[in-house]
C-alpha atoms as a PDB file:
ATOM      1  CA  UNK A   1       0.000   0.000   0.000  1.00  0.00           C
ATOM      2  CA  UNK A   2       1.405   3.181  -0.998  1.00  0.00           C
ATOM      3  CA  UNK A   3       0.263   6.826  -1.215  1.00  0.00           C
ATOM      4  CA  UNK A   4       0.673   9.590  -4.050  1.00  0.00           C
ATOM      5  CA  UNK A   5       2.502  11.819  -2.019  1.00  0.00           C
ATOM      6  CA  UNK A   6       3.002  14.304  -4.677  1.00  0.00           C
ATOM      7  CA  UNK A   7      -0.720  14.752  -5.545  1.00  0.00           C
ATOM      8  CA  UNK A   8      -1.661  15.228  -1.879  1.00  0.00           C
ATOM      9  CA  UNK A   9       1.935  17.513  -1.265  1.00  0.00           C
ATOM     10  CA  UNK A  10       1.384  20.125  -4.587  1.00  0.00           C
ATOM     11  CA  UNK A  11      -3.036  19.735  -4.163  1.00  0.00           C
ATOM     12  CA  UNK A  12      -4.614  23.232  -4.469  1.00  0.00           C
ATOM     13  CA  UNK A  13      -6.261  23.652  -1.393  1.00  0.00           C
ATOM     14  CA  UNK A  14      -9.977  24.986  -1.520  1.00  0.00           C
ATOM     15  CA  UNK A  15     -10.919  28.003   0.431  1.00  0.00           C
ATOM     16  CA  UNK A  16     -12.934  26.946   3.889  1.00  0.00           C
ATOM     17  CA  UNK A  17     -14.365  30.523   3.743  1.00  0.00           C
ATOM     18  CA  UNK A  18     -16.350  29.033   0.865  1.00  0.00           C
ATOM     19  CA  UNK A  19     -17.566  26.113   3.593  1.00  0.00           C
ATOM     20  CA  UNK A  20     -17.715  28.364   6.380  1.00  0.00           C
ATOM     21  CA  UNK A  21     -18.840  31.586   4.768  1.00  0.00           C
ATOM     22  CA  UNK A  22     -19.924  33.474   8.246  1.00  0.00           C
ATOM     23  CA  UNK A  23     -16.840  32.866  10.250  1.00  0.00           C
ATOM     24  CA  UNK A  24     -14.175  35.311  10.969  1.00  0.00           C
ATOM     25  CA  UNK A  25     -10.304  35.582   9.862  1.00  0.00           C
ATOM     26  CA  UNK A  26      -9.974  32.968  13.316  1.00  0.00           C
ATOM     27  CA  UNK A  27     -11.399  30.274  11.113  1.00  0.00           C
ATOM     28  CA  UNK A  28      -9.699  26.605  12.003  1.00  0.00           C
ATOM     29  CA  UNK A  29     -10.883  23.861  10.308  1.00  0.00           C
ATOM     30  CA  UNK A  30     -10.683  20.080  10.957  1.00  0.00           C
ATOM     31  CA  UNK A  31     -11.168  16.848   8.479  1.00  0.00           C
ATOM     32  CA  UNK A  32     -11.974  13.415   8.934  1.00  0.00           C
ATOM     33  CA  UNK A  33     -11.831  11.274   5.701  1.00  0.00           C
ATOM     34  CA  UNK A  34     -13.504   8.287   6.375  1.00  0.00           C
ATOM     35  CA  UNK A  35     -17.057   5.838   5.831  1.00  0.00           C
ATOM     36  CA  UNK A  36     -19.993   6.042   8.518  1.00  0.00           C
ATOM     37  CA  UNK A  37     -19.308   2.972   9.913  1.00  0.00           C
ATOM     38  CA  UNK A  38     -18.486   2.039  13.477  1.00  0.00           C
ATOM     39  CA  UNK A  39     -14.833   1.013  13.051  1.00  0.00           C
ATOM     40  CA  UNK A  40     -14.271   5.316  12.266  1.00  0.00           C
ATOM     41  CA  UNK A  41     -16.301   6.672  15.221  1.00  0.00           C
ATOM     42  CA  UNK A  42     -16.779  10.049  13.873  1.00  0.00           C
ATOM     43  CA  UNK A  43     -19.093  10.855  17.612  1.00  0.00           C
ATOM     44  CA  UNK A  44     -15.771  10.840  19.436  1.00  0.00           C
ATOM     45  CA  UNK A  45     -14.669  13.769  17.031  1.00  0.00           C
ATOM     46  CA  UNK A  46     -18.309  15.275  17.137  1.00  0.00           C
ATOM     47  CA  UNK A  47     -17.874  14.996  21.009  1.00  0.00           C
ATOM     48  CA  UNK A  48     -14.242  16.805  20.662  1.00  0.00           C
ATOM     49  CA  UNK A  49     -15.866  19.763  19.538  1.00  0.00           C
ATOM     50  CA  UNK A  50     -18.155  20.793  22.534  1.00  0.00           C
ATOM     51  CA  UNK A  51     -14.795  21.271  23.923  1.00  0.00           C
ATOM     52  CA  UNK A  52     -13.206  23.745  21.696  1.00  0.00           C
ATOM     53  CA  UNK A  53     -13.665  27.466  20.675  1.00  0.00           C
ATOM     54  CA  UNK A  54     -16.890  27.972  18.187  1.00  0.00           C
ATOM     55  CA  UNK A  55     -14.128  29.512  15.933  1.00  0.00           C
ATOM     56  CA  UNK A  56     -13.398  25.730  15.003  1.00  0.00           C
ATOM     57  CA  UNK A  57     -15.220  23.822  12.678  1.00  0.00           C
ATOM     58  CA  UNK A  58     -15.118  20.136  11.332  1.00  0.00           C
ATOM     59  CA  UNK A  59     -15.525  18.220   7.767  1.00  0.00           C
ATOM     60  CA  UNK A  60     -16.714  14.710   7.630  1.00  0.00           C
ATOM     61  CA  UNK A  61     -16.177  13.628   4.229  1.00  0.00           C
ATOM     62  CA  UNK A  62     -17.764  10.186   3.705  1.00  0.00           C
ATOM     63  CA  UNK A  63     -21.473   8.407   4.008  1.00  0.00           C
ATOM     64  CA  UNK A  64     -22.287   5.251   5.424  1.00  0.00           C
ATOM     65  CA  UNK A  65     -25.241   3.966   8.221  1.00  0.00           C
ATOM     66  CA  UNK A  66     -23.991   5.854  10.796  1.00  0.00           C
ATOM     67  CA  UNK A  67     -23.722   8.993   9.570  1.00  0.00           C
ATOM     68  CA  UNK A  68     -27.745  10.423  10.290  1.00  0.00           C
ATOM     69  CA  UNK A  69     -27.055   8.926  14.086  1.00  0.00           C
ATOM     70  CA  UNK A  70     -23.581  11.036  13.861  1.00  0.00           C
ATOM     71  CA  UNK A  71     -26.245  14.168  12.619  1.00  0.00           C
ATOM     72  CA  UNK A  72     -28.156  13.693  15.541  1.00  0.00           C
ATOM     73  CA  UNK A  73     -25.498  13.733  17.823  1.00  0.00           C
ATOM     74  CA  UNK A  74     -24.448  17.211  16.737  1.00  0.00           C
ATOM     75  CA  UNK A  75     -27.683  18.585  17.315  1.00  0.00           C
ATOM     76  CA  UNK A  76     -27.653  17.087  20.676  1.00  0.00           C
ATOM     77  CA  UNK A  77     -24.504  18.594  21.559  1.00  0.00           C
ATOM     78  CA  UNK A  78     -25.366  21.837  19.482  1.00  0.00           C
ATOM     79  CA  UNK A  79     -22.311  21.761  17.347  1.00  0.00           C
ATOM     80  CA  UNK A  80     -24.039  21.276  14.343  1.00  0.00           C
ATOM     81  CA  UNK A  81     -23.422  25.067  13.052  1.00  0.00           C
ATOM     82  CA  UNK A  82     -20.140  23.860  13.207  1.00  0.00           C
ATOM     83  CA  UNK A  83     -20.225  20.511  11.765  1.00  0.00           C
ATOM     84  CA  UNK A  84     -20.011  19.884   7.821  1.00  0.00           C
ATOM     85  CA  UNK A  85     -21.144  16.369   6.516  1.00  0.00           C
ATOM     86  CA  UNK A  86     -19.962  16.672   3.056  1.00  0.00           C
ATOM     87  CA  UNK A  87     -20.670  13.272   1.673  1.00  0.00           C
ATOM     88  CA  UNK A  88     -18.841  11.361  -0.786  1.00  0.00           C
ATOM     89  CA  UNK A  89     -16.384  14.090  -2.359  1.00  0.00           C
ATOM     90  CA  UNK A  90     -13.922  13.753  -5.315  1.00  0.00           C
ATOM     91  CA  UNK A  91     -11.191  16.443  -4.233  1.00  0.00           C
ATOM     92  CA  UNK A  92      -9.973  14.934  -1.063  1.00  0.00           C
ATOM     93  CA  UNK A  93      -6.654  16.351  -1.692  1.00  0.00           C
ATOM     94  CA  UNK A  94      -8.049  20.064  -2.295  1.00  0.00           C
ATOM     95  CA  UNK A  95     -10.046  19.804   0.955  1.00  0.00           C
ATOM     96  CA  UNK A  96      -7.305  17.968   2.933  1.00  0.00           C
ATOM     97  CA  UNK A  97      -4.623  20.935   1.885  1.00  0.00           C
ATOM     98  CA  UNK A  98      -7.249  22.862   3.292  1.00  0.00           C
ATOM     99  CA  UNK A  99      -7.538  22.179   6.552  1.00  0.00           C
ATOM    100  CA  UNK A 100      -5.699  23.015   9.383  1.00  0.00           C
ATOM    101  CA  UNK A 101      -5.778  19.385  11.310  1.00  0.00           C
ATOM    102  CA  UNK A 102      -6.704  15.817  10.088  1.00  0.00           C
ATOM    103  CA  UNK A 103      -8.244  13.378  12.744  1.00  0.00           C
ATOM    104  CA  UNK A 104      -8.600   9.690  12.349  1.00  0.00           C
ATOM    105  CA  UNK A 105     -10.727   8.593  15.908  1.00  0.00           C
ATOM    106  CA  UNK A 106     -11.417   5.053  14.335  1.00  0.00           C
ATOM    107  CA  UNK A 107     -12.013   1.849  16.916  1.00  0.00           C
ATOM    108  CA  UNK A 108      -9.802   0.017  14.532  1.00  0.00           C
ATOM    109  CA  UNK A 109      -8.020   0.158  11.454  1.00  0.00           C
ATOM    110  CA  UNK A 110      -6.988  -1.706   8.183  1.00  0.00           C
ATOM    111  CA  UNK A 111      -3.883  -0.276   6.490  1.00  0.00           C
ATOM    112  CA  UNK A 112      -4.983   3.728   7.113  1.00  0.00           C
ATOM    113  CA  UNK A 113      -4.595   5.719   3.860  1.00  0.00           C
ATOM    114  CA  UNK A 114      -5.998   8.723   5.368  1.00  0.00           C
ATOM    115  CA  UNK A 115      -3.432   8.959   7.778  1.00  0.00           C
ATOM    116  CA  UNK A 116      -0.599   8.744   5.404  1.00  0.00           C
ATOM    117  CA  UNK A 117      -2.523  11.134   3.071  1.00  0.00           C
ATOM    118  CA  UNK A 118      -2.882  13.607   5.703  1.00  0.00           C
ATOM    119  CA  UNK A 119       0.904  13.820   6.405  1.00  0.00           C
ATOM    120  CA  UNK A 120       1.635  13.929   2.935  1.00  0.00           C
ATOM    121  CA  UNK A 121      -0.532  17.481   2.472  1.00  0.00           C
ATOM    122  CA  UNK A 122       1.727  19.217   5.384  1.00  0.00           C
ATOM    123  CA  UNK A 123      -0.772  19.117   7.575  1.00  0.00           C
ATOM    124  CA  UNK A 124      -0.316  17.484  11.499  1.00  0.00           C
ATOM    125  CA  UNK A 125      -2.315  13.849  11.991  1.00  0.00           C
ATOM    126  CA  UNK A 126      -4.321  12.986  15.038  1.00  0.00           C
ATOM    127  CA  UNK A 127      -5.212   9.478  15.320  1.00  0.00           C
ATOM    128  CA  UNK A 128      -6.515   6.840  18.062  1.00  0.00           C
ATOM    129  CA  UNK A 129      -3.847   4.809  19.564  1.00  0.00           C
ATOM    130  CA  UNK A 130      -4.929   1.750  17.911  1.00  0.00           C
ATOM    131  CA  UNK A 131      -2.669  -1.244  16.101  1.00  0.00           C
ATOM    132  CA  UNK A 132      -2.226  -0.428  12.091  1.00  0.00           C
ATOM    133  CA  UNK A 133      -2.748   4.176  12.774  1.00  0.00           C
ATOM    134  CA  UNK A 134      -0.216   3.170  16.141  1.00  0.00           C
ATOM    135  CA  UNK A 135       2.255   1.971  13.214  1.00  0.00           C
ATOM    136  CA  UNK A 136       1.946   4.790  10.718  1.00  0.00           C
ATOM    137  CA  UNK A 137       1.720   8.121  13.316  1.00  0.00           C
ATOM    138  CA  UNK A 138       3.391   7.152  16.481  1.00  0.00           C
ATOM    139  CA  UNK A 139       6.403   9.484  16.721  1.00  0.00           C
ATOM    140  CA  UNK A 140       5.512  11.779  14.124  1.00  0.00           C
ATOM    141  CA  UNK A 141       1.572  12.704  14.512  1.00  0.00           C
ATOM    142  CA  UNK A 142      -0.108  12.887  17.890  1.00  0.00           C
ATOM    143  CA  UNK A 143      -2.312   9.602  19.243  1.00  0.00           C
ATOM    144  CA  UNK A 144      -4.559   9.749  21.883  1.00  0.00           C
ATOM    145  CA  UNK A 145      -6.746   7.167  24.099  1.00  0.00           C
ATOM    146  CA  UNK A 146      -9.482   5.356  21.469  1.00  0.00           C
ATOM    147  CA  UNK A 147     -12.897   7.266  22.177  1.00  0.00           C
ATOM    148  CA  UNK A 148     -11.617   9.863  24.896  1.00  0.00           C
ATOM    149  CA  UNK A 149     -13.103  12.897  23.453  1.00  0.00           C
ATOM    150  CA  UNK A 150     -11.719  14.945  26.015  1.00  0.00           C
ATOM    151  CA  UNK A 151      -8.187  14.198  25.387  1.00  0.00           C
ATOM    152  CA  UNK A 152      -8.448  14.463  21.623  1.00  0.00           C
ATOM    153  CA  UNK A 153      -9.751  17.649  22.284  1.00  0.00           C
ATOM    154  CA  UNK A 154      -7.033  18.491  24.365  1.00  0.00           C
ATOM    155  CA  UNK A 155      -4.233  18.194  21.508  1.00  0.00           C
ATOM    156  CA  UNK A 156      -6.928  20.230  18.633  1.00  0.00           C
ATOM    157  CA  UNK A 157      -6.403  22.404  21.386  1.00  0.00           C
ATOM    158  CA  UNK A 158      -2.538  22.908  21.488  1.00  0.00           C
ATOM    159  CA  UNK A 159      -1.587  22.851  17.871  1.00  0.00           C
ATOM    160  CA  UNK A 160      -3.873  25.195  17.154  1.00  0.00           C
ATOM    161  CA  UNK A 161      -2.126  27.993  19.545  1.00  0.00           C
ATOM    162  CA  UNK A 162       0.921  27.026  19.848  1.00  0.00           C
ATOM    163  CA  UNK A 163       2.600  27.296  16.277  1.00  0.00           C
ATOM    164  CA  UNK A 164       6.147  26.440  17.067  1.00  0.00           C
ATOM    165  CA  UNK A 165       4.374  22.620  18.553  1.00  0.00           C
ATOM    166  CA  UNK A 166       2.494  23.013  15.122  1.00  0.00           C
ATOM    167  CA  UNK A 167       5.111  23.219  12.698  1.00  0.00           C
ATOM    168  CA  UNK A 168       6.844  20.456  14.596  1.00  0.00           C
ATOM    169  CA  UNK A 169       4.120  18.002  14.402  1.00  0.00           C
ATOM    170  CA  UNK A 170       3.753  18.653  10.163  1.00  0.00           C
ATOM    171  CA  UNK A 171       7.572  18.276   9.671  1.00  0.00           C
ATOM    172  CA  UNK A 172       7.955  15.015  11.764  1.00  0.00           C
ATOM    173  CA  UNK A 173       4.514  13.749   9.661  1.00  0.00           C
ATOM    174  CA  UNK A 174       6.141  15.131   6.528  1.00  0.00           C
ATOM    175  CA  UNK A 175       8.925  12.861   6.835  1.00  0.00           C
ATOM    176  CA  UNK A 176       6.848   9.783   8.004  1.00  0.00           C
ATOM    177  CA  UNK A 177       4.826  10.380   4.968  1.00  0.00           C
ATOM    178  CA  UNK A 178       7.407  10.200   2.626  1.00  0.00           C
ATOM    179  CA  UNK A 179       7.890   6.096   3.110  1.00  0.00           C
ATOM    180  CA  UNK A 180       4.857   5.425   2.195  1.00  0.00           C
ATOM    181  CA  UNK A 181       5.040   7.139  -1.250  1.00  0.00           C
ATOM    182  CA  UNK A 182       3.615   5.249  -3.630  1.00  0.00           C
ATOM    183  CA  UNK A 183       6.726   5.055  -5.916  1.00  0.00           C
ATOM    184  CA  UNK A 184       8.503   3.674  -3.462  1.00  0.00           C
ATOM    185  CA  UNK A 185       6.327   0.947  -2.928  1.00  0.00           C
ATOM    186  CA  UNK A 186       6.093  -0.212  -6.279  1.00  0.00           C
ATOM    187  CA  UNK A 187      10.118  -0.227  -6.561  1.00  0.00           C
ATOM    188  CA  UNK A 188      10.360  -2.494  -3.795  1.00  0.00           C
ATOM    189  CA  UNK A 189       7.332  -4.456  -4.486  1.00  0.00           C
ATOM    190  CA  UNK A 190       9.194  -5.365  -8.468  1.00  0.00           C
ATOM    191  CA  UNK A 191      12.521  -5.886  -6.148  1.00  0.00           C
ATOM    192  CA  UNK A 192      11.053  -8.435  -4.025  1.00  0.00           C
ATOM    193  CA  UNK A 193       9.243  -9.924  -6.978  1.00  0.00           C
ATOM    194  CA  UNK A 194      12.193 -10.327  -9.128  1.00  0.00           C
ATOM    195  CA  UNK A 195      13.908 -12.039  -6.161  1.00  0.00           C
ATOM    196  CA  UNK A 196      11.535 -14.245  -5.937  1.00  0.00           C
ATOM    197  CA  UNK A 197      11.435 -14.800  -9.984  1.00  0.00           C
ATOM    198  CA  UNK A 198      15.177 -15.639  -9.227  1.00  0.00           C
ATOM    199  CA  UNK A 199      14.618 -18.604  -6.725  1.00  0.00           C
END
């Protein structure tokens, strides 16, 4: 599994004043890429945001079962001015460049594209501390404690004022990023297929 770095790294990012048209110059937005189902958990990230300032606002970009149950929930919590459910989209790297953060609060995981994706626009990755994102974001992105809203809250919370923690989190991802390119995985994918040819 690999990731086009380069399409994700050079993407045009859209303008979130165009998703967000009443907000002031404070904007800060946050993405989840993922399917409505219940490995991704989007309520822990809908729960996140009753903790943090109204000037930050979330896209869910995906559809699946859970997602009317993930509506509700930010009624309930009256975040939904703040909540974008954008549905099955076709410029995931525009929107991703966009954004300020990109969350991953899944249960569990396969092999996490998002997360690699993520790193691979410059922008920092906060996942749940579970097996496969554990493997692609420990040291580089931030994890915190599978469905502990609080917490994830918590680190929104510090990259978004205090830069110099910001900038360190997006180079570290950066570089994690860059072993997953896609190139890179092909080359050694024909390497340890001619090997094998050999025996």
């Amino acid at each position: 599994n690999g990731v086009p770095i380069d399409t994700f790294k050079n993407s045009i990012p859209k303008d979130k004043f165009d998703f967000f048209p009443n907000s002031d110059k404070n904007l800060k937005t946050i993405i989840q890429v993922s399917s409505f189902k219940e490995p991704k958990d989007q309520a822990t990230l809908i729960r996140a945001m009753s903790y943090l300032s109204s000037n930050v606002k979330l896209l869910l970009v995906g559809e699946g079962i859970l997602q009317q149950q993930c509506k509700e929930l930010a009624k309930e919590l009256k975040v939904d001015d703040r909540v974008l459910f954008l549905g099955i989209r076709m410029d995931v790297p525009e929107l991703v460049k966009m954004t300020d953060i990109v969350v991953l609060s899944s249960n569990y995981e396969g092999f996490s594209l998002a997360s690699i994706e993520g790193m691979a626009s410059g922008k920092p990755v906060i996942a749940s501390d579970v097996d496969c994102l554990t493997a692609i974001v420990k040291d580089a992105g931030i994890l915190f404690k599978p469905g502990d809203a609080k917490e994830l809250s918590s680190y929104i919370d510090k990259l978004l004022t205090n830069n110099i923690y910001y900038q360190d989190v997006v180079s570290k991802c950066h570089q994690r990023a860059a072993q997953y390119d896609i190139k890179l995985m092909v080359d050694q994918h024909i390497e340890l297929y001619t090997g094998l040819y050999k025996l």
